[in-house]
Protein backbone atom coordinates (compact mmCIF):
# COMPACT_ATOMS: atom_id res chain seq x y z
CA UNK A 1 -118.82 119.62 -36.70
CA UNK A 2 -121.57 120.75 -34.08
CA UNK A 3 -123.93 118.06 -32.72
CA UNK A 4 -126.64 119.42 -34.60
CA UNK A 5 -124.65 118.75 -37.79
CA UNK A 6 -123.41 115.38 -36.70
CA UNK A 7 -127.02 114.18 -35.49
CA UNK A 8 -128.64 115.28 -38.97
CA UNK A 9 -125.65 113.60 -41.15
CA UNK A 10 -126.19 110.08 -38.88
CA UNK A 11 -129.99 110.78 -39.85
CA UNK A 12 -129.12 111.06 -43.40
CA UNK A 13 -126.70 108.06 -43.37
CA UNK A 14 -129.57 105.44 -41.89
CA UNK A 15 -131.95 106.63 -44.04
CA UNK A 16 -129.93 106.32 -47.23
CA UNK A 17 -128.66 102.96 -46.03
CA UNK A 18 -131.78 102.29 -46.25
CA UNK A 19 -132.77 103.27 -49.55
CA UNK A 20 -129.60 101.20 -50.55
CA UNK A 21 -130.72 97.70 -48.57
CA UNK A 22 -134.05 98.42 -50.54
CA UNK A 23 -132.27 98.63 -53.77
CA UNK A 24 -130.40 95.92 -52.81
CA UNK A 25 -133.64 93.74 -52.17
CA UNK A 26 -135.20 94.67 -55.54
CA UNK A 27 -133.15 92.89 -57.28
CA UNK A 28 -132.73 95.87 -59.48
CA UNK A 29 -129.64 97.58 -61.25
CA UNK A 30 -129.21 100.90 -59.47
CA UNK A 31 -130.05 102.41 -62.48
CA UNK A 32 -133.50 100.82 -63.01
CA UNK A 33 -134.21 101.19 -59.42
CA UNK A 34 -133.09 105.33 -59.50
CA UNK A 35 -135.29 105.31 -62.35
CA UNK A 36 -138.27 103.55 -60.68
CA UNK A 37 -138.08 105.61 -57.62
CA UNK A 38 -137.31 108.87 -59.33
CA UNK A 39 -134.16 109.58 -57.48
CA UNK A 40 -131.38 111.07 -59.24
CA UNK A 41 -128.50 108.63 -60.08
CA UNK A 42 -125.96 110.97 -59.50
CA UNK A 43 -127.56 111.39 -55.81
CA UNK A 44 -127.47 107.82 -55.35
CA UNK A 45 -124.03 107.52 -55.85
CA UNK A 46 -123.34 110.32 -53.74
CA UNK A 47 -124.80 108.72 -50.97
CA UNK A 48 -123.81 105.40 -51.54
CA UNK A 49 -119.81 106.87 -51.39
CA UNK A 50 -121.13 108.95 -48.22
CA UNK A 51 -121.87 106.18 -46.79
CA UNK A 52 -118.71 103.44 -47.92
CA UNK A 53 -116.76 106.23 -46.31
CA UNK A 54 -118.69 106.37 -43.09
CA UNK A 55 -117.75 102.55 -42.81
CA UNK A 56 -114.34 102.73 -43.54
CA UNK A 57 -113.97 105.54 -40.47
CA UNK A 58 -115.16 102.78 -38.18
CA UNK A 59 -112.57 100.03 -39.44
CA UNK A 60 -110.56 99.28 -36.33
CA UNK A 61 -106.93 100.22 -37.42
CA UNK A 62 -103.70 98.46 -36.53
CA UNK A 63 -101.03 101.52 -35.61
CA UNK A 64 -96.94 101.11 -34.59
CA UNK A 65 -96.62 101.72 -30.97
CA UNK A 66 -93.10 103.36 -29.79
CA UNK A 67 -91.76 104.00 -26.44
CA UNK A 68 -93.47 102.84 -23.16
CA UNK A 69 -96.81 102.09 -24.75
CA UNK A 70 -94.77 99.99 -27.12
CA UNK A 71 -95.88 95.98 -26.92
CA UNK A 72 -93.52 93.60 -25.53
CA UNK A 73 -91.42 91.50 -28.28
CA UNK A 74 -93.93 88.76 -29.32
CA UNK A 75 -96.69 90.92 -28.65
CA UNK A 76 -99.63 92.03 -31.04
CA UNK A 77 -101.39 94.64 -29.34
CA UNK A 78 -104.66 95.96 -30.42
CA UNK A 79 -106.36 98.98 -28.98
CA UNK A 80 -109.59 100.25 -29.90
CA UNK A 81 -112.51 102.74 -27.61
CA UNK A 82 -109.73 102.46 -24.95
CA UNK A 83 -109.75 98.93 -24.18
CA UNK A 84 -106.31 96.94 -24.89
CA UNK A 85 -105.98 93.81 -26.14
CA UNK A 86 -102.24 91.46 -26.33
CA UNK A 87 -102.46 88.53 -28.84
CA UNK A 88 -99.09 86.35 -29.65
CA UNK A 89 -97.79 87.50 -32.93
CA UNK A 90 -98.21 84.61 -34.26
CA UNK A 91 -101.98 84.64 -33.76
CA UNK A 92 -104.23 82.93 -36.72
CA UNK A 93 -104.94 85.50 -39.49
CA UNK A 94 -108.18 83.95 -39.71
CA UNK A 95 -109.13 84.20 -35.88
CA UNK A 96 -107.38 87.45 -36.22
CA UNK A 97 -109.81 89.25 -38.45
CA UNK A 98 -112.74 87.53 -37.11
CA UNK A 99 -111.69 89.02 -33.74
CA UNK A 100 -111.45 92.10 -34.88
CA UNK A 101 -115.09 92.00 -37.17
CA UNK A 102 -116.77 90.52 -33.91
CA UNK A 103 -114.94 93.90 -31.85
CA UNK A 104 -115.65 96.45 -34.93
CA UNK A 105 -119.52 95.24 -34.50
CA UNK A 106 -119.84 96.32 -31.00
């Protein structure tokens, strides 16, 4: 995608998030609130999935490491924009995911 592209679909996504936080707000079914700002429902939607997809892309994910990058036994190693991160395996779950909300919002 050229940086034209990718600038004008980031556009697109914050201004349709918006529309959605708005809907959201009204209290409104998406339906009513389609109706009462005269967008198509079908373009809603489209959106809306454009951008539930946009957020799943920037879900940290947890991958297998094998050979010398491989974490030491024990080890839960996270990586994520090229910082590295070694947690005992037997880290909370619950400290665990907060961890990784707290590194996914930076």
């Amino acid at each position: 995608m050229t940086d034209a592209l990718a600038v004008r679909r980031e556009y697109r996504l914050q201004e349709w998030a918006k529309v959605v936080a708005r809907c959201r707000e009204s209290g409104m079914s998406n339906r009513e609130f389609c109706r009462e700002n005269g967008i198509p429902e079908k373009t809603f939607y489209y959106h809306l999935r454009q951008l539930r997809e946009a957020a799943v892309d920037q879900v940290p994910r947890l991958v297998e490491l094998e050979g010398p990058a491989a974490p030491k036994e024990g080890v839960l190693r996270i990586q994520y924009r090229g910082a590295s991160l070694e947690l005992p395996e037997n880290i909370d779950m619950d400290a665990l995911a907060a961890l990784l909300r707290s590194i996914q919002s930076c």
